[in-house]
C-alpha atoms as a PDB file:
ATOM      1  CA  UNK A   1     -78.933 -28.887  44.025  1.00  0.00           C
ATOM      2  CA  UNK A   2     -75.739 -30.580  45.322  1.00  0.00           C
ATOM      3  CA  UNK A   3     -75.084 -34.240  46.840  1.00  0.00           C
ATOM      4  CA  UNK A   4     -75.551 -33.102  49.810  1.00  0.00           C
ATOM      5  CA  UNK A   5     -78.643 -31.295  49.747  1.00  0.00           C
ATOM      6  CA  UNK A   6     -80.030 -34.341  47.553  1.00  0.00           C
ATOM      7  CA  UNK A   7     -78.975 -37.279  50.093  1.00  0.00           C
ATOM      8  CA  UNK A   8     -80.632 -34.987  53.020  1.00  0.00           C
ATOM      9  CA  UNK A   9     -83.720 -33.621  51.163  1.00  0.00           C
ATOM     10  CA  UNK A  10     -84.427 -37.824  50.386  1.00  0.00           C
ATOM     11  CA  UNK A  11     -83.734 -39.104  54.048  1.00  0.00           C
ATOM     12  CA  UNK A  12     -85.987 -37.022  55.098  1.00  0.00           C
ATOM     13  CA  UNK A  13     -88.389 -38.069  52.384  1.00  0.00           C
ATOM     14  CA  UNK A  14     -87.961 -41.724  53.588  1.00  0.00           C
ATOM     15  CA  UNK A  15     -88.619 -40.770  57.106  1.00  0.00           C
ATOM     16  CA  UNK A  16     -91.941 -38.693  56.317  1.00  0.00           C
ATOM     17  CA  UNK A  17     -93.384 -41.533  53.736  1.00  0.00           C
ATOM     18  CA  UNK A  18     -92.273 -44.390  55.997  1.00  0.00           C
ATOM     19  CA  UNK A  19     -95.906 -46.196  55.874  1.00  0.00           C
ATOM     20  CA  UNK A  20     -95.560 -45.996  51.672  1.00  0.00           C
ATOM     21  CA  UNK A  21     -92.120 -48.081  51.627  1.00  0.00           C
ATOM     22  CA  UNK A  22     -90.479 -45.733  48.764  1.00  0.00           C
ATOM     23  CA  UNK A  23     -88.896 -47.706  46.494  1.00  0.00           C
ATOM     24  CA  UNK A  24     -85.224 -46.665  45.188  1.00  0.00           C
ATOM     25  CA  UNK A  25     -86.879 -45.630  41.579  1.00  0.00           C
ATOM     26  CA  UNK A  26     -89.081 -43.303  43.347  1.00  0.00           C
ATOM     27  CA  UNK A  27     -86.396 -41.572  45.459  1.00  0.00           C
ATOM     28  CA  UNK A  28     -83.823 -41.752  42.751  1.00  0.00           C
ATOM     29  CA  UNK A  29     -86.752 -39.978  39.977  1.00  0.00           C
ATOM     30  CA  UNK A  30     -87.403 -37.660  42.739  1.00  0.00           C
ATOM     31  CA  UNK A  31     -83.959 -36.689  42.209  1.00  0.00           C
ATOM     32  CA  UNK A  32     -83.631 -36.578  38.652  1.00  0.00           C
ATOM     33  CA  UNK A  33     -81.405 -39.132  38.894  1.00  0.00           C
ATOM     34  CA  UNK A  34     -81.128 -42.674  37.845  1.00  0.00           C
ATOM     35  CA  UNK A  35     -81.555 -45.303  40.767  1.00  0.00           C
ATOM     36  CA  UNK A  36     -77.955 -46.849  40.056  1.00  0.00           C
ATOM     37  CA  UNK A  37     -76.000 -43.187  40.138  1.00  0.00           C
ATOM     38  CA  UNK A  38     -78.664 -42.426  43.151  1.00  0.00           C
ATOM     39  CA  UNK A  39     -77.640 -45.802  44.884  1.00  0.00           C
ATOM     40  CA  UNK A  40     -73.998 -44.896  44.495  1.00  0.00           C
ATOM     41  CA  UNK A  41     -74.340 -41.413  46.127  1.00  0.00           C
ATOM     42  CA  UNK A  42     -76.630 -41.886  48.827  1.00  0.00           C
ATOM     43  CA  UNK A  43     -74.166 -44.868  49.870  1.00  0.00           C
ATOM     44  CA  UNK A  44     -71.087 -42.809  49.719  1.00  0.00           C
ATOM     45  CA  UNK A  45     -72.739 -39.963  51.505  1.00  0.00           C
ATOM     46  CA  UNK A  46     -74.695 -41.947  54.443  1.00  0.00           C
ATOM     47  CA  UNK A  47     -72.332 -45.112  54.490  1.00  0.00           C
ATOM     48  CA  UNK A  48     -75.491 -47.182  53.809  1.00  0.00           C
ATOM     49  CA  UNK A  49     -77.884 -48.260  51.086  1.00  0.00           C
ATOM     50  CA  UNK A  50     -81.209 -46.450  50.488  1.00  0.00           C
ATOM     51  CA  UNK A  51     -83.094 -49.683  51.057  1.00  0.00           C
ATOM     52  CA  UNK A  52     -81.090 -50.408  54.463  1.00  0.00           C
ATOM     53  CA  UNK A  53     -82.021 -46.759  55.711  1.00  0.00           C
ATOM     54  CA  UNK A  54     -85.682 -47.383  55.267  1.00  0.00           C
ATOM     55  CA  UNK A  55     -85.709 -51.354  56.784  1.00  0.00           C
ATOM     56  CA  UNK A  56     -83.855 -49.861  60.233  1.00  0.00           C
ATOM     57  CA  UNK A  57     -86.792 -46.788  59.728  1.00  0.00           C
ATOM     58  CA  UNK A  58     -89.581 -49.500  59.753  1.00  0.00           C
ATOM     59  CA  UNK A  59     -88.442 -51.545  62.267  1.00  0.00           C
ATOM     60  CA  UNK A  60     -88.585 -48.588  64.478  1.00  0.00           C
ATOM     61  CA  UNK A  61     -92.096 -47.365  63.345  1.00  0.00           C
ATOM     62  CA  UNK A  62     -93.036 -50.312  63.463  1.00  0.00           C
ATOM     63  CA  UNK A  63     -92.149 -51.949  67.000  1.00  0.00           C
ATOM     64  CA  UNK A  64     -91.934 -48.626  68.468  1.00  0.00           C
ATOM     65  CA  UNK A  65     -88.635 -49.404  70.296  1.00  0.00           C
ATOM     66  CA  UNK A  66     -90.436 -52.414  72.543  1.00  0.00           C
ATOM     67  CA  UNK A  67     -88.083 -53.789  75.154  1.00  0.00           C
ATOM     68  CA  UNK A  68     -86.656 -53.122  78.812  1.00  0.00           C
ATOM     69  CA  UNK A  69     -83.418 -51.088  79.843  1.00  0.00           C
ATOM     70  CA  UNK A  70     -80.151 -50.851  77.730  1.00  0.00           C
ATOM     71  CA  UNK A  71     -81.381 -53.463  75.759  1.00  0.00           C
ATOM     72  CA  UNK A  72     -84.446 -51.593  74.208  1.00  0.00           C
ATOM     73  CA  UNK A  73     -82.951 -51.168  70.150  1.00  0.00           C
ATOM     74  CA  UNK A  74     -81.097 -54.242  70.738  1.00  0.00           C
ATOM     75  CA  UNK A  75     -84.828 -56.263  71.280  1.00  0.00           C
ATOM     76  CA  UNK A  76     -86.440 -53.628  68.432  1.00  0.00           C
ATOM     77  CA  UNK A  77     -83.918 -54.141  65.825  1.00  0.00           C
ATOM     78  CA  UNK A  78     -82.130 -57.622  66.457  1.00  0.00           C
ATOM     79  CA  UNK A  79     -78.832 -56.702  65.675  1.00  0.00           C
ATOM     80  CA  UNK A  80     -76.718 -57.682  68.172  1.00  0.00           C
ATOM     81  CA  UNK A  81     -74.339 -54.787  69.016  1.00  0.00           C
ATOM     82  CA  UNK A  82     -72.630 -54.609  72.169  1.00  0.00           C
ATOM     83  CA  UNK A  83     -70.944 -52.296  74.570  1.00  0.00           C
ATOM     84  CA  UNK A  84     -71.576 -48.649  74.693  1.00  0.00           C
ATOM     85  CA  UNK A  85     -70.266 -46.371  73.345  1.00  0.00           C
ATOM     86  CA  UNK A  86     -67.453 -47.746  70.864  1.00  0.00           C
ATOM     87  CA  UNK A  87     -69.064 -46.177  67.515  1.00  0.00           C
ATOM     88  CA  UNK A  88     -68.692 -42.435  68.581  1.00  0.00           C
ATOM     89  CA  UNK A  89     -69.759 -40.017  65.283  1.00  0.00           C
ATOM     90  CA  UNK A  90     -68.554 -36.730  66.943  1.00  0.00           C
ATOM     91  CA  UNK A  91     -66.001 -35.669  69.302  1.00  0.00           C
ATOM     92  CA  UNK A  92     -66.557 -32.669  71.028  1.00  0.00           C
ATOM     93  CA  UNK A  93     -65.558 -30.349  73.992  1.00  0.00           C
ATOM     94  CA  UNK A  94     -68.598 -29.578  76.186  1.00  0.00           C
ATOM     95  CA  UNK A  95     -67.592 -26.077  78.200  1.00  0.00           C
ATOM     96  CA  UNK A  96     -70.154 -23.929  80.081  1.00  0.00           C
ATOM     97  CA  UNK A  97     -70.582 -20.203  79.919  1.00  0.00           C
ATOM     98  CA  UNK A  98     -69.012 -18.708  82.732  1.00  0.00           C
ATOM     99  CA  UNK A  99     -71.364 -16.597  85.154  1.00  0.00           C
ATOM    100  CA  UNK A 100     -69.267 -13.119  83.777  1.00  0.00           C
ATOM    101  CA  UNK A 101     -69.943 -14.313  80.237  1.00  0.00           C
ATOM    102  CA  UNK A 102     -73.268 -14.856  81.159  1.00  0.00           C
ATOM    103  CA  UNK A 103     -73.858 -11.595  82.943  1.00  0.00           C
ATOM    104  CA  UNK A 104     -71.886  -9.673  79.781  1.00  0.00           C
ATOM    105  CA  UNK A 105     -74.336 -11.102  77.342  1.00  0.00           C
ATOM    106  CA  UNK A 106     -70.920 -12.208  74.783  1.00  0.00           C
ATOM    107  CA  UNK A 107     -69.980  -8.448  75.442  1.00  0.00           C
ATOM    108  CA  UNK A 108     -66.678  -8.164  72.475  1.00  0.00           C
ATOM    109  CA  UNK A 109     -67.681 -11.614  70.979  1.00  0.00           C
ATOM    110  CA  UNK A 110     -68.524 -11.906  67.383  1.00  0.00           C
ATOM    111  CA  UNK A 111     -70.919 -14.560  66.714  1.00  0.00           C
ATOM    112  CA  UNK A 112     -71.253 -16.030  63.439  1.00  0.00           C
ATOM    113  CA  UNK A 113     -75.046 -17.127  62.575  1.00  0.00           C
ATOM    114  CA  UNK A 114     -76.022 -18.920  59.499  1.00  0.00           C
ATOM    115  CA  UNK A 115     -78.841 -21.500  58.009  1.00  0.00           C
ATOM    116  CA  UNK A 116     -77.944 -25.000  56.806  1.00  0.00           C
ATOM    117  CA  UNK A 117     -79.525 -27.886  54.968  1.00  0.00           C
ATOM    118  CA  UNK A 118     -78.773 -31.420  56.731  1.00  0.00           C
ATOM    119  CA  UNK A 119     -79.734 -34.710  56.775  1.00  0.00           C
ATOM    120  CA  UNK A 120     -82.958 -33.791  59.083  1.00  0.00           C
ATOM    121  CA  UNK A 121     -84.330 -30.390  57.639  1.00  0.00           C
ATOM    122  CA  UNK A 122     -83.169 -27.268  57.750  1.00  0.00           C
ATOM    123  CA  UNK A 123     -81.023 -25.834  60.677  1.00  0.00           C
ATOM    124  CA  UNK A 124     -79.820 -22.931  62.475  1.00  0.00           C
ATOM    125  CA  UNK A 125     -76.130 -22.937  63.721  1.00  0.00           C
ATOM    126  CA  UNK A 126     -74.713 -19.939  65.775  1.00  0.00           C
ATOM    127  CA  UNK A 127     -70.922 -19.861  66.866  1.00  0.00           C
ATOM    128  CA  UNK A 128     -69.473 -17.772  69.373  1.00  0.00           C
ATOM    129  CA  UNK A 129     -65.922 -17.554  69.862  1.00  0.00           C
ATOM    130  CA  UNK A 130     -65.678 -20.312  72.302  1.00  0.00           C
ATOM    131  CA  UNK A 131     -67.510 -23.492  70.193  1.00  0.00           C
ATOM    132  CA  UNK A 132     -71.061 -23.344  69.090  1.00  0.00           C
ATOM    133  CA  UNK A 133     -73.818 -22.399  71.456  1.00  0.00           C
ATOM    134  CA  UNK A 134     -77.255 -23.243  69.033  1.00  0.00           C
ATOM    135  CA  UNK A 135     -78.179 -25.622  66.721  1.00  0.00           C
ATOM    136  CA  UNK A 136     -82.022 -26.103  66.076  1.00  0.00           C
ATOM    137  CA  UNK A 137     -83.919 -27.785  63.377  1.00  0.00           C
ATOM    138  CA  UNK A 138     -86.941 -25.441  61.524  1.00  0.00           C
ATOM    139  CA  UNK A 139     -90.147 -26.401  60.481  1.00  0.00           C
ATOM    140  CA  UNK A 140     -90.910 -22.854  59.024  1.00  0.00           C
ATOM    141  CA  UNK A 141     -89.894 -19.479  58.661  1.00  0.00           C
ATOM    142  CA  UNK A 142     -91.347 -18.079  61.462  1.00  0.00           C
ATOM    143  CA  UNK A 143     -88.626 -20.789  63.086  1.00  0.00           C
ATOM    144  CA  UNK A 144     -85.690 -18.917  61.860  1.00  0.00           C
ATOM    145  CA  UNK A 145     -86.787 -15.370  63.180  1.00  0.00           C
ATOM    146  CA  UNK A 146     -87.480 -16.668  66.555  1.00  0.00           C
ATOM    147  CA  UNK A 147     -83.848 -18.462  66.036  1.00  0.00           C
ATOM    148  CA  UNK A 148     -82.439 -14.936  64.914  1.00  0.00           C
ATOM    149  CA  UNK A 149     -84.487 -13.191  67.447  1.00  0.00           C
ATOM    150  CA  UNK A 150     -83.216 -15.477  70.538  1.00  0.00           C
ATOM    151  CA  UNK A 151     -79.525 -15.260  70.030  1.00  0.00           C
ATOM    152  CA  UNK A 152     -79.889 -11.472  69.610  1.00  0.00           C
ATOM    153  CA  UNK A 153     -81.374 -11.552  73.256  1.00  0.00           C
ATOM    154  CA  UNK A 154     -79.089 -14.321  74.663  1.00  0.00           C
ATOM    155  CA  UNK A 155     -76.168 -12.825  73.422  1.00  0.00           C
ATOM    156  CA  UNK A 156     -77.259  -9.323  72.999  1.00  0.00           C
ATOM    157  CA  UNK A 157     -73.801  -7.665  73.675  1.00  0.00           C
ATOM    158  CA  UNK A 158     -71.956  -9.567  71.204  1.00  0.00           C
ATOM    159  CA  UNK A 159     -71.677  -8.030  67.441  1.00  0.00           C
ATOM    160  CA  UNK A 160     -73.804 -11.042  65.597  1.00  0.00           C
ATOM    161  CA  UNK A 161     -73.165 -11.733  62.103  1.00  0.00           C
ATOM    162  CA  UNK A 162     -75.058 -13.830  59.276  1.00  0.00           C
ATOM    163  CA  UNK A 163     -72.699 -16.305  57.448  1.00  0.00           C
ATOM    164  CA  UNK A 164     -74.343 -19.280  55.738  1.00  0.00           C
ATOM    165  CA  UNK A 165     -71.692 -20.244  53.890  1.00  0.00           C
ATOM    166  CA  UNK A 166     -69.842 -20.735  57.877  1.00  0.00           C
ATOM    167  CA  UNK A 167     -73.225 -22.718  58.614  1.00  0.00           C
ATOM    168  CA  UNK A 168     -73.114 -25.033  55.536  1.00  0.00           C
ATOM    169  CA  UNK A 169     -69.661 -25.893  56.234  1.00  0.00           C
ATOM    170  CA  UNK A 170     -70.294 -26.578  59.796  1.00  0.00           C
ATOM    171  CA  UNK A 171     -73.753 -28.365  59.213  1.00  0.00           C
ATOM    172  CA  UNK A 172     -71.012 -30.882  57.053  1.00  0.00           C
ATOM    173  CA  UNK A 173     -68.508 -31.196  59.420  1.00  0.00           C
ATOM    174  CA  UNK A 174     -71.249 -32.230  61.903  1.00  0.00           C
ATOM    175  CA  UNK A 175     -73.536 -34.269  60.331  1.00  0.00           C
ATOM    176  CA  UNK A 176     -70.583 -36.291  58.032  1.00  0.00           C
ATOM    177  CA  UNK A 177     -70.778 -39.963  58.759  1.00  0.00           C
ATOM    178  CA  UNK A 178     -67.371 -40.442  60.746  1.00  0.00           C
ATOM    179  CA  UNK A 179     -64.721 -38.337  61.779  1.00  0.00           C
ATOM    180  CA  UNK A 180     -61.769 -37.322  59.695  1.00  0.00           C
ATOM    181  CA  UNK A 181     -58.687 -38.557  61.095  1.00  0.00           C
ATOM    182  CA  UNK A 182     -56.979 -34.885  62.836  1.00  0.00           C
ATOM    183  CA  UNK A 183     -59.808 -33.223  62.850  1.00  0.00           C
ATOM    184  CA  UNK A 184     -60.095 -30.346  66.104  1.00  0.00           C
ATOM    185  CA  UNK A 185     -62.658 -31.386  68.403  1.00  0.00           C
ATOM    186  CA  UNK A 186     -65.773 -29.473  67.632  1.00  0.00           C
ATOM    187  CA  UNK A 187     -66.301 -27.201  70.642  1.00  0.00           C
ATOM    188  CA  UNK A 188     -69.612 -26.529  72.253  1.00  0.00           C
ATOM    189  CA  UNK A 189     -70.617 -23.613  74.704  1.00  0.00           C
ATOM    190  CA  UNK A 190     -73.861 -24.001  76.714  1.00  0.00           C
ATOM    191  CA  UNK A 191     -75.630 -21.744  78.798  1.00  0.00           C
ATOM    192  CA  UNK A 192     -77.240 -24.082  82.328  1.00  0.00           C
ATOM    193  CA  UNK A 193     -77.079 -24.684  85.946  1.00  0.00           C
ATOM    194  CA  UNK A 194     -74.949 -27.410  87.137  1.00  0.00           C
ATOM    195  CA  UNK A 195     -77.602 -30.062  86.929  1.00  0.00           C
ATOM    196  CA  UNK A 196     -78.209 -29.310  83.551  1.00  0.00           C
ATOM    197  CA  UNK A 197     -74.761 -29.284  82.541  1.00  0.00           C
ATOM    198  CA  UNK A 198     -74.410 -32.902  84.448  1.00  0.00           C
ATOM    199  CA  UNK A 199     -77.327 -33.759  81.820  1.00  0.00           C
ATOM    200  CA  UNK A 200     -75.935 -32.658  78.977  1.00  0.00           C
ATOM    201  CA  UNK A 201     -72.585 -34.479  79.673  1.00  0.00           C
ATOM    202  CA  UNK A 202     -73.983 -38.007  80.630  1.00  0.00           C
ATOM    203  CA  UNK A 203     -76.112 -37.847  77.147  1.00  0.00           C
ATOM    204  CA  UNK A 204     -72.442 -37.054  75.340  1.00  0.00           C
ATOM    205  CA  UNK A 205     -71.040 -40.465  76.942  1.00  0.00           C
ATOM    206  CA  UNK A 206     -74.368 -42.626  74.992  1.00  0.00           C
ATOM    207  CA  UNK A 207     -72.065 -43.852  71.716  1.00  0.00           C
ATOM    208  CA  UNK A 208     -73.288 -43.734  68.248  1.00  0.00           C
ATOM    209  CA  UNK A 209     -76.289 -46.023  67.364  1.00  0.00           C
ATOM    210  CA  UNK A 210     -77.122 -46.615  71.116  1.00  0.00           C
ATOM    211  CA  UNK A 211     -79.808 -45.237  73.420  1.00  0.00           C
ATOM    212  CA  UNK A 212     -80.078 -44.630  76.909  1.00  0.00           C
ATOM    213  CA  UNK A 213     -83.482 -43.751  79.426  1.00  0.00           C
ATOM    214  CA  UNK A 214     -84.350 -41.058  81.118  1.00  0.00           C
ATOM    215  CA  UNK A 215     -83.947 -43.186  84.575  1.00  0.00           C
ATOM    216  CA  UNK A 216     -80.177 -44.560  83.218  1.00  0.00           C
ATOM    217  CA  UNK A 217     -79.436 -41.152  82.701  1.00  0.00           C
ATOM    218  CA  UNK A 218     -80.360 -39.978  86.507  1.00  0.00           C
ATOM    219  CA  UNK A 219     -78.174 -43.036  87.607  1.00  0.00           C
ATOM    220  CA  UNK A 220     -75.355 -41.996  85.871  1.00  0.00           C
ATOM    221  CA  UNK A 221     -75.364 -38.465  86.975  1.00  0.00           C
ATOM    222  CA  UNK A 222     -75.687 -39.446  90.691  1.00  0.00           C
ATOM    223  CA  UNK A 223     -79.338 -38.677  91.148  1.00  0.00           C
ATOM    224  CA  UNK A 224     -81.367 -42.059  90.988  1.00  0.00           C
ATOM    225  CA  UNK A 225     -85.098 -40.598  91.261  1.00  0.00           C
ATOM    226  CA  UNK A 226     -84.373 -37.103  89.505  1.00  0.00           C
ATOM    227  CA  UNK A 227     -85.313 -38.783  86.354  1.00  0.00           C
ATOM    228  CA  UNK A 228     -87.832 -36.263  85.572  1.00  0.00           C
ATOM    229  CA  UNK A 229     -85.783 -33.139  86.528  1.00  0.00           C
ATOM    230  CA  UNK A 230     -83.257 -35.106  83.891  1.00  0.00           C
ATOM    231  CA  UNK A 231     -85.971 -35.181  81.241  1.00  0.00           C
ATOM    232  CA  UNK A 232     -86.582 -31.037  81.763  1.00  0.00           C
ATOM    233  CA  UNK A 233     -83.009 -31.165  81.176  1.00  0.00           C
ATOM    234  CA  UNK A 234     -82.966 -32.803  77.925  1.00  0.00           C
ATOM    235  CA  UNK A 235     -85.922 -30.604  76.950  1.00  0.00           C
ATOM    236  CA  UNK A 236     -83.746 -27.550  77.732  1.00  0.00           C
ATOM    237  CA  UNK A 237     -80.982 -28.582  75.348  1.00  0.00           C
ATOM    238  CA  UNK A 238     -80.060 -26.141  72.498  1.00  0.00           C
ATOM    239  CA  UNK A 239     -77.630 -28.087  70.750  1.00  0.00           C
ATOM    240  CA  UNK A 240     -80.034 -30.595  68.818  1.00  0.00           C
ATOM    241  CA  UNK A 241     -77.780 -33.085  67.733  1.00  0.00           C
ATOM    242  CA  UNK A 242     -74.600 -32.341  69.153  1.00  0.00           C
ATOM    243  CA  UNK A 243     -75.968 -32.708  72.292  1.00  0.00           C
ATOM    244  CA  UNK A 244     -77.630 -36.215  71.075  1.00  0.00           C
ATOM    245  CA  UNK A 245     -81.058 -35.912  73.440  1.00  0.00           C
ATOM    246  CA  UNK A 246     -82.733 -38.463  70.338  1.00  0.00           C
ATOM    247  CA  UNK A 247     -80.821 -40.935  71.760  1.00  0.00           C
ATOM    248  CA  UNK A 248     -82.867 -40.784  74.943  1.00  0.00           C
ATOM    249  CA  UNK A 249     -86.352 -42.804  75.396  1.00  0.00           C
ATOM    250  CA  UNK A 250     -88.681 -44.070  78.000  1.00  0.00           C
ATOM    251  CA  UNK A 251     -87.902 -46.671  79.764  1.00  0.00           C
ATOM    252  CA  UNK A 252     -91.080 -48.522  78.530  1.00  0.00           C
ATOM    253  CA  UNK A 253     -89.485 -48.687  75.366  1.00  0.00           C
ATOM    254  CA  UNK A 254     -91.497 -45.632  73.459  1.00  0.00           C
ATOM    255  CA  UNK A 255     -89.673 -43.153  72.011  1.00  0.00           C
ATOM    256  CA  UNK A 256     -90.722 -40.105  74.454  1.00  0.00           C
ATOM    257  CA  UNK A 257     -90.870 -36.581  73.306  1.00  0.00           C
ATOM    258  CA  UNK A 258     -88.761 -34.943  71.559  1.00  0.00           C
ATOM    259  CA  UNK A 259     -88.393 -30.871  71.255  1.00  0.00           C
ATOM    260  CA  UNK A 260     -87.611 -30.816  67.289  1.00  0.00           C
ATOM    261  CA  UNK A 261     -90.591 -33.439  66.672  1.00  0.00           C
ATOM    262  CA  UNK A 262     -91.149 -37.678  67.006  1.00  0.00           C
ATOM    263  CA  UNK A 263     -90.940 -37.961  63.710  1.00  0.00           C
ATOM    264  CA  UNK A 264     -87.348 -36.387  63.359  1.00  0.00           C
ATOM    265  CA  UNK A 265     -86.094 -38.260  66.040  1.00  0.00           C
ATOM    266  CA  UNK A 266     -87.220 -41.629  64.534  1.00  0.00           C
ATOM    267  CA  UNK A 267     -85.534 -40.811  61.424  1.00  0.00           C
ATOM    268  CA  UNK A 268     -81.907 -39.885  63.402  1.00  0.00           C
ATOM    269  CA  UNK A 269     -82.497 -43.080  65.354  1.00  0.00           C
ATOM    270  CA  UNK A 270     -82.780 -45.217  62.095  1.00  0.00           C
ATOM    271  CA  UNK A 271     -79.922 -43.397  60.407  1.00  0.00           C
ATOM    272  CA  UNK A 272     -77.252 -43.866  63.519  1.00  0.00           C
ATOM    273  CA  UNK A 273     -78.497 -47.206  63.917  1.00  0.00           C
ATOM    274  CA  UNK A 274     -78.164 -48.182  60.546  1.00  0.00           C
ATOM    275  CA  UNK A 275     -74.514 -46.811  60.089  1.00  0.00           C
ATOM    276  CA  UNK A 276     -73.474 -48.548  63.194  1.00  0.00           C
ATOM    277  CA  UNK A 277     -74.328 -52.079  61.921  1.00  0.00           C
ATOM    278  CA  UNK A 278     -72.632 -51.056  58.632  1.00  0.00           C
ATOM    279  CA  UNK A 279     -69.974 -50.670  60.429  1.00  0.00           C
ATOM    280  CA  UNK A 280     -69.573 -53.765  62.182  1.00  0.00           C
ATOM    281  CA  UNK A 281     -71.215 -55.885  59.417  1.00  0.00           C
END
């Protein structure tokens, strides 16, 4: 097992054994490693301790996100950050299929399909020639044949090809902790009507470590009380992620549903959280 697949199989260990408080020996023995060369690598990797992972984890779980409005992880967590926006992980180039590309089912595309560990279980990534049109995390393996089976249909003209290797390198480039100075924008390619599109873009524009509400959302896009239309959007969003619907909760303060499970979205709350007060810190 590499670093990688280490650092991601134990976040998602701390996530899932929250209410036992893991300890760094556990995690590290786990491992097979020793907790100072486990410290080291988990820190290099996430750009945080272990132990500062699991506090921002329990503060979550533990005052389920209580507050009003923008300020809802401010009031959870007590941190202090200000301004949206400023700590952006990913940049990437939102375009929508066209209605011929649509209607032509990726007709002379090749799409490259492949399965990838990450920080948040195991994922399915699918590529066409214009920017990635699926990522979704899996539970089991009846998850990846319905993942297979659904971009055969979607994209059932296209010649579709399995390349993990393509997948694992992606999975990296996407889930790394900050951007490498010249990287190409990763490019995206969804499938939705206008509204959903007008979604998808407004949750792109809610910065690293920051959340947003359903009803901020429908504000932003124009359409004040369309805040549950804007929460079928969300739940319509095949780029898990990418396309960072985790960052959205109710306005009440709970953290809402979630297509790809509560419990995963806790855990990428806590982890984008945690590296954005690292990096102000």
């Amino acid at each position: 097992m590499n670093e990688y697949d280490r650092v991601a199989r134990s976040i998602r260990y701390i996530a899932e054994n929250v209410h036992e408080q893991p300890g760094l020996a556990e995690i590290a023995g786990m491992n097979g490693m020793s907790k100072s060369h486990f410290h080291k690598m988990f820190r290099r990797w996430v750009g945080i301790t272990p132990k500062n992972f699991l506090q921002h984890l329990t503060a979550i779980e533990a005052k389920q996100l209580l507050g009003m409005g923008n300020a809802v992880l401010d009031t959870a967590l007590d941190v202090g950050l200000s301004g949206p926006g400023r700590l952006h992980d990913l940049c990437v180039n939102l375009e929508a299929a066209s209605p011929g590309e649509i209607a032509l089912k990726g007709k002379g595309w090749k799409i490259r399909t492949g399965f990838s560990m990450t920080p948040f279980g195991e994922a399915f990534i699918a590529e066409t020639p214009r920017g990635i049109c699926r990522l979704a995390f899996l539970d089991t393996e009846k998850d990846r044949e319905s993942e297979l089976a659904t971009i055969q249909a979607e994209w059932s003209g296209a010649v579709i090809t399995r390349d993990d290797d393509h997948a694992m390198a992606m999975a990296r480039r996407i889930f790394k902790t900050m951007p490498v100075a010249g990287t190409d924008p990763i490019r995206l390619l969804v499938k939705g009507t206008n509204f959903q599109v007008k979604v998808w873009r407004a949750l792109l524009a809610i910065g690293h470590g920051e959340l947003s509400t359903y009803r901020e959302i429908a504000g932003q896009i124009k359409s004040p009380k369309a805040h549950r239309a804007v929460g079928s959007a969300i739940a319509r969003n095949d780029l898990a992620y990418l396309i960072p619907c985790h960052r959205v909760i109710q306005s009440s303060g709970g953290i809402g549903g979630y297509r790809w499970g509560p419990t995963r979205k806790k855990a990428m709350i806590a982890f984008e959280r945690a590296q954005a007060v690292a990096k102000v810190v």
